[in-house]
Protein backbone atom coordinates (compact mmCIF):
# COMPACT_ATOMS: atom_id res chain seq x y z
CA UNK A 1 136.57 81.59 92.19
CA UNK A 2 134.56 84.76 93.92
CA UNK A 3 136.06 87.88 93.47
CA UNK A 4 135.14 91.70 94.18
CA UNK A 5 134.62 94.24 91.13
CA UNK A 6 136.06 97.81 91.48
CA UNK A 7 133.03 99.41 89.79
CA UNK A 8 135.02 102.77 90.80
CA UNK A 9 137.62 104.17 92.71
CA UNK A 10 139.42 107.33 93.62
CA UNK A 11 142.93 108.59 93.90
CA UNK A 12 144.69 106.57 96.99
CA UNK A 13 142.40 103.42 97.04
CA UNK A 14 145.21 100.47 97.47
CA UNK A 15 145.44 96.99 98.82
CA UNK A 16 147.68 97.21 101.93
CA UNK A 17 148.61 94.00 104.06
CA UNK A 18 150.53 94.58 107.43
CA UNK A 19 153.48 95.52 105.73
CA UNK A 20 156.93 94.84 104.03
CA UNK A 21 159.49 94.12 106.79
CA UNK A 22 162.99 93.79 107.05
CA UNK A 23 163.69 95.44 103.68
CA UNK A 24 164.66 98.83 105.18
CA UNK A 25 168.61 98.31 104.40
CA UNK A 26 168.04 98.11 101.50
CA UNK A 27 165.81 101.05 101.03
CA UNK A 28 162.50 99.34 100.79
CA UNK A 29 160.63 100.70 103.43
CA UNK A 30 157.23 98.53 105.00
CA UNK A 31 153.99 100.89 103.19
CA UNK A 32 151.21 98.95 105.08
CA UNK A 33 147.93 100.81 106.15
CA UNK A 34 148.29 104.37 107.32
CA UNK A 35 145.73 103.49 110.24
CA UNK A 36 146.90 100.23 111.80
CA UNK A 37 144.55 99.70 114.27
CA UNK A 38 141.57 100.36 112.20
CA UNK A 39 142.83 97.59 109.36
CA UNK A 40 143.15 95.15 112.61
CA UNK A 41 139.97 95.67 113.23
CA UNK A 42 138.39 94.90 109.86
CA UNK A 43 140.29 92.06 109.43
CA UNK A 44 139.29 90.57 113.12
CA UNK A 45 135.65 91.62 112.08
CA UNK A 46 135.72 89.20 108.68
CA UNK A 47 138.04 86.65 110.74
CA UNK A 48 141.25 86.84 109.19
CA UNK A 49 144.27 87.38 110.86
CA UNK A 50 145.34 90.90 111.56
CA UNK A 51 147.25 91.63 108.96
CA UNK A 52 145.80 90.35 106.26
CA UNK A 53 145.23 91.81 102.85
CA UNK A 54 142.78 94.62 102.74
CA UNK A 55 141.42 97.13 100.58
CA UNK A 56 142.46 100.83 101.99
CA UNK A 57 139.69 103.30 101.13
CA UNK A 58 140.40 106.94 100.72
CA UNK A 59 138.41 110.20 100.86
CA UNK A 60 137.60 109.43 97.40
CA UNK A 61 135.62 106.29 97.64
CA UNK A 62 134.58 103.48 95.68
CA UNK A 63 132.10 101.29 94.68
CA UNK A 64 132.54 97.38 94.33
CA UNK A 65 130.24 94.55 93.46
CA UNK A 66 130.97 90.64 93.69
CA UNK A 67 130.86 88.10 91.48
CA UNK A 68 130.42 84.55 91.22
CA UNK A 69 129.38 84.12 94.68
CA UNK A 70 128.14 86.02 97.99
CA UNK A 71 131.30 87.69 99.74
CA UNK A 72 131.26 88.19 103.75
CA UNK A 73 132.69 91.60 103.94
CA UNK A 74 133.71 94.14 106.63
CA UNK A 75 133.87 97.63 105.75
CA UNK A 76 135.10 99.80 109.09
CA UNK A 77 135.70 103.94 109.10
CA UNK A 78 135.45 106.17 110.78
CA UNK A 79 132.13 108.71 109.31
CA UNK A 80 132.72 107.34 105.76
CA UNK A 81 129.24 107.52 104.07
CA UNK A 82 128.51 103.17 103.11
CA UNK A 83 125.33 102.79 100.94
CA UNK A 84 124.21 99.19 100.16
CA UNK A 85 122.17 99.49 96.68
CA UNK A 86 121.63 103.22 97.64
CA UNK A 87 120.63 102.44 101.50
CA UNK A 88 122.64 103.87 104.03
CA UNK A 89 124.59 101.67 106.56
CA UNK A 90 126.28 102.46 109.19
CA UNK A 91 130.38 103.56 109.25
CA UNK A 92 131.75 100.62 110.73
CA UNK A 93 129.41 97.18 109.59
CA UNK A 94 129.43 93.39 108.55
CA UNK A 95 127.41 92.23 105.60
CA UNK A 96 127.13 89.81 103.12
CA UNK A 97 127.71 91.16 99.58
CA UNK A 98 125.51 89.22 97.03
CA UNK A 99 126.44 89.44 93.20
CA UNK A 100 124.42 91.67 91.95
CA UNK A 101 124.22 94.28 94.46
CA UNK A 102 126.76 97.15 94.63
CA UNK A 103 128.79 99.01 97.60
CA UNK A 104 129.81 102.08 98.04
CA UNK A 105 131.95 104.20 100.34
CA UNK A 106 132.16 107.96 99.92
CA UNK A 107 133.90 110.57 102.48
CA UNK A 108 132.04 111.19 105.24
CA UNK A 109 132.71 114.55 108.10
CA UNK A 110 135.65 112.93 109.65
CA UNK A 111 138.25 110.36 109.14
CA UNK A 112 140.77 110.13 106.09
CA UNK A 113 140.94 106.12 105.84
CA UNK A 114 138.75 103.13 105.75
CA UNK A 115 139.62 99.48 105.44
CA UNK A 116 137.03 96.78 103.43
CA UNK A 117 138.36 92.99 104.71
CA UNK A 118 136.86 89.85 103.09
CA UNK A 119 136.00 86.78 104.46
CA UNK A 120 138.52 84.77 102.95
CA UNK A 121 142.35 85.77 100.81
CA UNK A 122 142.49 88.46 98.27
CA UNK A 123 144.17 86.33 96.01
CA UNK A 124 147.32 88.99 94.78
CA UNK A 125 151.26 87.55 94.51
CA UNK A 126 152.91 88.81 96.91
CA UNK A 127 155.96 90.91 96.75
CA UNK A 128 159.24 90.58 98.93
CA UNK A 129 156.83 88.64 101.00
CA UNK A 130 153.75 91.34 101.40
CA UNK A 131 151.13 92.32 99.25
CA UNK A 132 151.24 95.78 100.69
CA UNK A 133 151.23 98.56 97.81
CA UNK A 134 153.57 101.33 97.76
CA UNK A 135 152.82 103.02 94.23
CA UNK A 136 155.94 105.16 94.30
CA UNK A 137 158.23 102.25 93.62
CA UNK A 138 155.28 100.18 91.88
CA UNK A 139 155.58 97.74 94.78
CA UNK A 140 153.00 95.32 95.67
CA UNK A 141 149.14 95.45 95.66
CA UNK A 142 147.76 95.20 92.03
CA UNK A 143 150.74 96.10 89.37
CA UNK A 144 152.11 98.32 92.54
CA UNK A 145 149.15 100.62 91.57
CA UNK A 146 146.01 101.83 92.94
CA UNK A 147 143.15 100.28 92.40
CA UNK A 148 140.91 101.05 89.27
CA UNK A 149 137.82 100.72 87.85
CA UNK A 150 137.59 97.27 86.08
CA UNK A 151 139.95 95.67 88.61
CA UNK A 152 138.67 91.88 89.57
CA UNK A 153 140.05 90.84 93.33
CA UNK A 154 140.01 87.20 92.98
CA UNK A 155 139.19 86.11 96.93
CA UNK A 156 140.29 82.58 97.82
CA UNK A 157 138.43 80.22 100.73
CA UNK A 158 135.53 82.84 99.93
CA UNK A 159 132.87 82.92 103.01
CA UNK A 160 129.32 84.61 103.24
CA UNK A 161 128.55 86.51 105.98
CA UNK A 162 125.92 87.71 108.06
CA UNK A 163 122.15 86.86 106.24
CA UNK A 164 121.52 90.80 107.32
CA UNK A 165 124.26 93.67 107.93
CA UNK A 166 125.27 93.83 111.33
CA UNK A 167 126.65 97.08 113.00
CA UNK A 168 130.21 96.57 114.32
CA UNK A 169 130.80 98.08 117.28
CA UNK A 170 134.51 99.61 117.53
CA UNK A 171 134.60 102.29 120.49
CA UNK A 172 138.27 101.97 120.05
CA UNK A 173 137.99 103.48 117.13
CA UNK A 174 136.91 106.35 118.29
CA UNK A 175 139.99 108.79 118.87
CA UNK A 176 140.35 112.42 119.23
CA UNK A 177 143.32 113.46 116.75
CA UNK A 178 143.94 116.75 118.91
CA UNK A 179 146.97 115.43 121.27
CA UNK A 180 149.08 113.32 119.55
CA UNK A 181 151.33 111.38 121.93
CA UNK A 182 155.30 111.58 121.16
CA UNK A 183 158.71 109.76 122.26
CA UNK A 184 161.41 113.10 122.03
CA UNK A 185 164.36 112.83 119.61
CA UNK A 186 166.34 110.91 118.45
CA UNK A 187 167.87 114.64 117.29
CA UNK A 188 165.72 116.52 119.74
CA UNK A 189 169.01 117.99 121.00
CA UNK A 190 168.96 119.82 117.79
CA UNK A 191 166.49 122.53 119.45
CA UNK A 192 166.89 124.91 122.62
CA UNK A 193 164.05 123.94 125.69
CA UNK A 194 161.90 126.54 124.72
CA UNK A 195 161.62 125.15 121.27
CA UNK A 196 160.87 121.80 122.37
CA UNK A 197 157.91 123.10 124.76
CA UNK A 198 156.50 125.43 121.56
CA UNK A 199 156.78 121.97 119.78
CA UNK A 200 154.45 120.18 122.09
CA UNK A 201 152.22 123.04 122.75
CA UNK A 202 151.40 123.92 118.95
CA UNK A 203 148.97 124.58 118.14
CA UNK A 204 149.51 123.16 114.78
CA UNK A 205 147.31 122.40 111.61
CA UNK A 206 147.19 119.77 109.52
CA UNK A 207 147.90 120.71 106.08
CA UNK A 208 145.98 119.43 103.26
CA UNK A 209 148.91 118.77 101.37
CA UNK A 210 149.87 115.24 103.09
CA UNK A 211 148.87 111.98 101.63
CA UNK A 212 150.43 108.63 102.80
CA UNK A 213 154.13 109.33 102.76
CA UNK A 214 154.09 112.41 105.17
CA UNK A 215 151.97 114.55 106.96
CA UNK A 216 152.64 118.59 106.96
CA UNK A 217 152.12 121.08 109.69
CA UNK A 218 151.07 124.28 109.55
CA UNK A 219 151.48 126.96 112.67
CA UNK A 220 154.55 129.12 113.86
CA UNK A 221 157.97 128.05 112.20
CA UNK A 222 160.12 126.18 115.07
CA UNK A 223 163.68 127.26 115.07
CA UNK A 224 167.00 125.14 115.17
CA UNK A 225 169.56 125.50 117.42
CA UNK A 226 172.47 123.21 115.67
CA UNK A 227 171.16 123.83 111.96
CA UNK A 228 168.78 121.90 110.21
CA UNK A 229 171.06 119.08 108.35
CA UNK A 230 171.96 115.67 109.90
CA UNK A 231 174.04 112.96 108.27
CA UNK A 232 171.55 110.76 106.92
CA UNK A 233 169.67 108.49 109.16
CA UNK A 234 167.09 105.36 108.77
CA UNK A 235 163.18 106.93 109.83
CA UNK A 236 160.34 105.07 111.10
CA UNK A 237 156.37 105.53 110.40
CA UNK A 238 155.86 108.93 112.49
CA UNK A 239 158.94 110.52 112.64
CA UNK A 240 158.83 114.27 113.00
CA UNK A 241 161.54 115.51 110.65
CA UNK A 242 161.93 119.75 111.18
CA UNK A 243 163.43 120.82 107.89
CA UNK A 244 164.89 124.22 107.25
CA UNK A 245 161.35 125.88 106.76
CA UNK A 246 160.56 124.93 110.92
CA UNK A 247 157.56 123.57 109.67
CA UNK A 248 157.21 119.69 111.17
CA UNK A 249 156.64 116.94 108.53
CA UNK A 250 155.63 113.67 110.06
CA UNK A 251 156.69 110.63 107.90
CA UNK A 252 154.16 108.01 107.30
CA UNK A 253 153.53 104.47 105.60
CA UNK A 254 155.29 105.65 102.34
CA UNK A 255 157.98 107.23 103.81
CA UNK A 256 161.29 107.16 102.19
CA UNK A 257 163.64 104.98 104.05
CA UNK A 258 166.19 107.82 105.27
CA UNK A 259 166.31 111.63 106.35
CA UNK A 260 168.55 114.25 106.37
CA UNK A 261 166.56 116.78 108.98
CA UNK A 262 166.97 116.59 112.52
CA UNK A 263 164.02 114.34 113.91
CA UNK A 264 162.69 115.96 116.94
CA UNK A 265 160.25 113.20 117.97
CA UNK A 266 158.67 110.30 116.61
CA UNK A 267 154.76 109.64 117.01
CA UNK A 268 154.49 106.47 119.38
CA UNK A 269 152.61 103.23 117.59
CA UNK A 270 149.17 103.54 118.67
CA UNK A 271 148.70 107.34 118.01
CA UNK A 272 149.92 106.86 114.39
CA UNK A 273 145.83 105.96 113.12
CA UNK A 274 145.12 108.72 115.31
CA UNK A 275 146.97 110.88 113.01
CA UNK A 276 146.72 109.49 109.87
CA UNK A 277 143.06 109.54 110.19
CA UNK A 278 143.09 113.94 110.42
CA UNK A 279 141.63 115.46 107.38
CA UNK A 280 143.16 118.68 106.45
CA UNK A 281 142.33 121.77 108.46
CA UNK A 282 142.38 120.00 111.98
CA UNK A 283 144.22 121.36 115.07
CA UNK A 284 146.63 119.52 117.08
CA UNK A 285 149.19 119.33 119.95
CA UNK A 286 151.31 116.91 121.04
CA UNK A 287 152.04 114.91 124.37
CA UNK A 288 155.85 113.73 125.45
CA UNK A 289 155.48 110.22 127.04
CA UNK A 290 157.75 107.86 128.10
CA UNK A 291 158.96 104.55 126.05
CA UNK A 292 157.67 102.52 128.75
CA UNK A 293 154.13 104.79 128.50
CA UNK A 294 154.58 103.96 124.86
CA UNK A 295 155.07 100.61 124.81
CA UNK A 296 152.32 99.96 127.63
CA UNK A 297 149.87 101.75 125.10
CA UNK A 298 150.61 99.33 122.40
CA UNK A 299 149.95 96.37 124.54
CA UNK A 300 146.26 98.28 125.17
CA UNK A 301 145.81 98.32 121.80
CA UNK A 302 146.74 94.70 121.00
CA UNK A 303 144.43 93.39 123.75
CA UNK A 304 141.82 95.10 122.37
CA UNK A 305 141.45 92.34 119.61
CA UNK A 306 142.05 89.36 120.97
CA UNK A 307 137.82 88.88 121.18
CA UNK A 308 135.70 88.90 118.84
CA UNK A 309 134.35 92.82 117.62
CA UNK A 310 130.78 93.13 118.43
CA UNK A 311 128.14 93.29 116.52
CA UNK A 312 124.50 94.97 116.66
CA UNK A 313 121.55 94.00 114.00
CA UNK A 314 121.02 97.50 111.60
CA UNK A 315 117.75 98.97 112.38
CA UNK A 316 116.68 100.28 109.65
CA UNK A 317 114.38 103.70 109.70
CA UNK A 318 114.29 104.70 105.80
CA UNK A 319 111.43 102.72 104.49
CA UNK A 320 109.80 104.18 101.99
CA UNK A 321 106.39 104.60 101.38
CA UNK A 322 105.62 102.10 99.04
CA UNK A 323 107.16 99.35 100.88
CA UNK A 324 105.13 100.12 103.50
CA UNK A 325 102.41 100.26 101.75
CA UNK A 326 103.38 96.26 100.74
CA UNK A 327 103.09 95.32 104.30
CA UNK A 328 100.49 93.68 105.84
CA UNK A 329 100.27 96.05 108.59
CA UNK A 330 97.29 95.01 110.13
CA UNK A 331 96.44 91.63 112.45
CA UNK A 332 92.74 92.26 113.18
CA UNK A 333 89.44 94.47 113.52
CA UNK A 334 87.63 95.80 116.17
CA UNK A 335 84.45 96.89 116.62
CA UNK A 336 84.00 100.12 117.63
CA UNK A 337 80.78 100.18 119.38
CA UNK A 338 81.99 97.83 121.80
């Protein structure tokens, strides 16, 4: 059987599958890909379904190789720096990785996540019906770990790919993180008007302390006007808990499965990437919409993939010297005289 190598990987590289649902009662909550959308896209791109198993890529890369046969792969970021054998690709492409020749993805300006789909099954068992990994209960993925160097992927019904790597083009993918689009509450009674409107304005900043069980804010403490302790309550991915401190912390993939702080919004479905995709440092606000605005985004973003993603051939404009030196550059002579 084909598999992929992990030559190398950094902290928070995991295999993530759409999640694990319907386990929240009992305090298993989904993990799953912190940006959604963009692990749609990768898997649509190496034509699996949309949830399939894929590897998540963090800001601190890897490198992979495959073995026993050519692997069609899709590797989609957003700025992520992809190398095949040392030359540069672009962030978002399809290609066909031959054994032999090695891949890697390093952090780029931008974007916290990336998502590498193959063409074909990573071959992992399951876990309460996902493969998703959450490491802090050593659910899922690989041993409920992050992947290491050494690891071999076995990848069932293993395809090859494009003969040459082929730029996917993903405009969709292109979002601005600085408004972040909310649904108030379900405790947004919890805070006076004025707090509300300081809560939406910001600015705020994301803190370089998050990873993928919650986000932190930075900016001007909010304050509460009914204290800052609820009975405990089940969260979703992007709730905005406001602890004592005022300082928001937005629950993500590997969220626990209930909170004690008032929740003064929640971040609507297709903003979540959005967020989860803001490196430490950047500024946002956020927008109040409307569950019907909400839910008429998320059908946007799910007809977004019902085609195919489109691809452009990679022009190339590294060569070195001495390959062009190889080439036979010339088709003819001419006589100058003439």
């Amino acid at each position: 059987m084909s598999a992929l190598v992990i030559e190398s990987a950094g902290p928070g590289v995991t295999l993530q599958d759409g999640g694990r649902h319907g386990y929240l009662r009992y305090g298993i909550t989904a993990a799953g890909p912190m940006d959604p959308l963009m692990h749609a896209t990768a898997n649509r791109a190496a034509g699996n379904a949309l949830d399939a198993t894929a590897i998540e890529v963090s800001t601190g890369g890897m490198t992979v190789t495959a073995e026993g046969g050519p692997l069609g792969i899709a590797m989609v970021s957003r700025s992520f720096r992809i190398a095949l054998d040392g030359v540069a690709l672009p962030d978002a492409v399809a290609l066909t990785l031959e054994p032999g020749r090695t891949l890697t993805v390093r952090a780029g300006a931008s974007g916290a996540w990336g998502y590498l789909a193959v063409q074909g099954r990573i071959d992992v068992a399951p876990v309460l019906g996902s493969t998703a990994t959450h490491t802090r209960s050593g659910l899922g993925g690989l041993d409920g770990r992050g992947l290491a160097a050494g690891d071999r992927l076995p990848v069932a019904e293993a395809r090859p790919g494009e003969a040459l790597p082929q730029r996917l083009v993903a405009p969709w993918l292109d979002r601005n993180p600085e408004t972040i689009r909310v649904v108030l509450g379900p405790q947004d009674d919890y805070f006076a008007a004025d707090q509300i409107d300081a809560f939406l304005a910001g600015p705020w900043t994301v803190s370089p302390r998050g990873d993928r069980m919650a986000c932190f804010l930075d900016g001007t403490p909010l304050k509460h006007a009914k204290g800052h302790d609820i009975v405990s309550d089940g969260v979703a991915m992007g709730a905005i808990q406001v602890p004592g401190n005022g300082l928001p912390i937005i629950l993500m993939a590997d969220r626990q499965s209930t909170g004690g702080y008032p929740k003064i919004a929640t971040v609507i479905g297709p903003d979540l990437g959005r967020l989860a995709q803001a490196q430490g440092g950047t500024g946002l606000s956020f927008r109040s919409v409307t569950v019907a605005e909400a839910v008429a985004a998320r059908r946007a973003e799910r007809d977004v993939l019902r085609e195919p993603v489109p691809r452009d051939p990679v022009v190339r404009t590294d060569f070195a010297s001495d390959f062009l030196l190889g080439l036979n550059l010339v088709d003819g002579v001419t006589d100058g005289r003439a």
